[in-house]
Protein backbone atom coordinates (compact mmCIF):
# COMPACT_ATOMS: atom_id res chain seq x y z
CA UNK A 1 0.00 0.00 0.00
CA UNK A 2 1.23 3.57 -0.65
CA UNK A 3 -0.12 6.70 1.11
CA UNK A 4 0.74 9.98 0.61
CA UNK A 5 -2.05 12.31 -1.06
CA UNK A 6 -4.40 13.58 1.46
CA UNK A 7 -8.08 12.06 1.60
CA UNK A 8 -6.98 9.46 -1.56
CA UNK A 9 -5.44 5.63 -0.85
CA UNK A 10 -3.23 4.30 -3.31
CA UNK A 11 -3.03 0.29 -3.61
CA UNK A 12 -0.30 -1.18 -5.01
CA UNK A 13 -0.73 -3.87 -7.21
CA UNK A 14 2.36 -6.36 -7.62
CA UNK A 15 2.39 -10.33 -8.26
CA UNK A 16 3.57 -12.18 -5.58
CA UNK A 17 6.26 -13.96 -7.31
CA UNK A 18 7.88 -10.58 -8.08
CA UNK A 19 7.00 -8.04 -5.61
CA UNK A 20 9.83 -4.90 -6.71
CA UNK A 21 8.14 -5.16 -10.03
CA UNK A 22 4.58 -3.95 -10.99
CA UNK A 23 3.74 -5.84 -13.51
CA UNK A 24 1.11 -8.09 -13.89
CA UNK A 25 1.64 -11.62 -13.86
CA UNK A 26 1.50 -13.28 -17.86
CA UNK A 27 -1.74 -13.67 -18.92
CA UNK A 28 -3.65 -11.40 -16.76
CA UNK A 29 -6.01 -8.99 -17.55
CA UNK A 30 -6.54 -7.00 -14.65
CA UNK A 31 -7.01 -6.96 -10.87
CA UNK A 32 -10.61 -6.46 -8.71
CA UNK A 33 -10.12 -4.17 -5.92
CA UNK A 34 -12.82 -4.47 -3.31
CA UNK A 35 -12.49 -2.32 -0.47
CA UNK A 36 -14.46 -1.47 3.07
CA UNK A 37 -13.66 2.04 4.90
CA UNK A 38 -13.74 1.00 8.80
CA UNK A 39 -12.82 3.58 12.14
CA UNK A 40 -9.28 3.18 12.81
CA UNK A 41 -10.40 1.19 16.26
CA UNK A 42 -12.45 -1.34 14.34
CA UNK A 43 -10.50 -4.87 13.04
CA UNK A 44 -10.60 -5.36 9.61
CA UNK A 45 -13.00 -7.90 8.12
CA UNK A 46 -12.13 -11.10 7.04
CA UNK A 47 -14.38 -12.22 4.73
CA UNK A 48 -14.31 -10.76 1.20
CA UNK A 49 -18.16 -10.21 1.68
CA UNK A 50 -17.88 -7.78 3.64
CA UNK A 51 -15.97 -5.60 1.05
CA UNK A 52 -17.52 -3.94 -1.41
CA UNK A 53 -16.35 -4.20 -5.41
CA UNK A 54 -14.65 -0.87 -6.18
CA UNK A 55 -13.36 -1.36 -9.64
CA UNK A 56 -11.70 -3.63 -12.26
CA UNK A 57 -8.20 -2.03 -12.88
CA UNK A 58 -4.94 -2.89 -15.36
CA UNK A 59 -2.97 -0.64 -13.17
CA UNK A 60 -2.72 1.25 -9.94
CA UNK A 61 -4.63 4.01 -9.37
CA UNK A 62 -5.93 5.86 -6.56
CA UNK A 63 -9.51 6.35 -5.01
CA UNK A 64 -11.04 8.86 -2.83
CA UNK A 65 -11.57 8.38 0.88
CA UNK A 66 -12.74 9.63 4.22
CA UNK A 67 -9.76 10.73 6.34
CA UNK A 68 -8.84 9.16 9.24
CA UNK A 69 -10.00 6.12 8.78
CA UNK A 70 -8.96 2.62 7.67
CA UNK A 71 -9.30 1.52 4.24
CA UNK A 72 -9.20 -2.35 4.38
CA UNK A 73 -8.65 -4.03 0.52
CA UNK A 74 -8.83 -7.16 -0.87
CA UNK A 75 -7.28 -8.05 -4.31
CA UNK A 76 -7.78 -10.53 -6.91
CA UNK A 77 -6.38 -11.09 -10.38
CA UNK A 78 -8.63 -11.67 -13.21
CA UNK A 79 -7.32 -13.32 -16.35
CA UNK A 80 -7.72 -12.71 -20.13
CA UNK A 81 -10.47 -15.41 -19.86
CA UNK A 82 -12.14 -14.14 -17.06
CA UNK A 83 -11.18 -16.83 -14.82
CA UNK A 84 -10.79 -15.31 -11.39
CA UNK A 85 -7.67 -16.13 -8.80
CA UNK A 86 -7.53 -16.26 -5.00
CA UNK A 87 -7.87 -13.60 -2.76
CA UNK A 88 -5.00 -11.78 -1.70
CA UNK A 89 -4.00 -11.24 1.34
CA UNK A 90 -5.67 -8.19 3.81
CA UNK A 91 -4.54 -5.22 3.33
CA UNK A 92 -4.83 -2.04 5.34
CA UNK A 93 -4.16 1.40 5.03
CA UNK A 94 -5.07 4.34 7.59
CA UNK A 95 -6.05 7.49 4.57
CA UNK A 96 -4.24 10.78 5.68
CA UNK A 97 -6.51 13.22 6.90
C-alpha cells in the first residue's frame, strides 16, 4: 500500500512472485479491488463479503476516501479469460486526513 495524497489511498498492485516489479503476472487482464472504509479502532473484516467491489483495474490508481479512517482491501487477479484467482491477502491502510 502507498499513502501519501491527502483524503486518496493508493493500492499497489504487484504479483507475488515478483514483488519490486509492478507488472502483472502473464496472462492477466486485470485486478478487482474491493475495499471497506472502517474507524481506525475497528478490526478489519475477514471475509471478502464484507468488502464492497470498487473497480476492475490494469494498473494502480488511486480512489477517494474519508480521512482518518482505515481503508481495508482485498485483491484478486482476473485473467484474459475471465477466470478469477484467490484472494490476496488483507490489506490495510489508515487514509491521511
Amino acid at each position: 500500500m502507498e499513502v501519501g495524497q491527502r483524503l486518496t489511498h493508493h493500492p499497489r498492485l504487484v504479483d507475488e512472485s515478483t514483488p519490486t516489479r509492478r507488472a502483472r503476472p502473464a496472462g492477466v487482464l486485470g485486478a478487482e479491488v474491493w475495499v471497506k472504509l472502517v474507524d481506525a479502532d475497528q478490526p478489519a473484516p475477514t471475509d471478502p463479503a464484507a468488502l464492497t467491489f470498487l473497480t476492475m483495474t490494469t494498473k494502480p490508481s488511486s480512489h477517494a476516501a474519508n480521512g482518518g479512517k482505515s481503508a481495508v482491501d482485498m485483491l484478486r487477479w482476473i485473467n484474459t479469460r475471465g477466470e478469477k484467482g484467490p484472494w490476496s491477502e488483507i490489506t490495510t491502510a489508515t487514509v491521511a486526513a
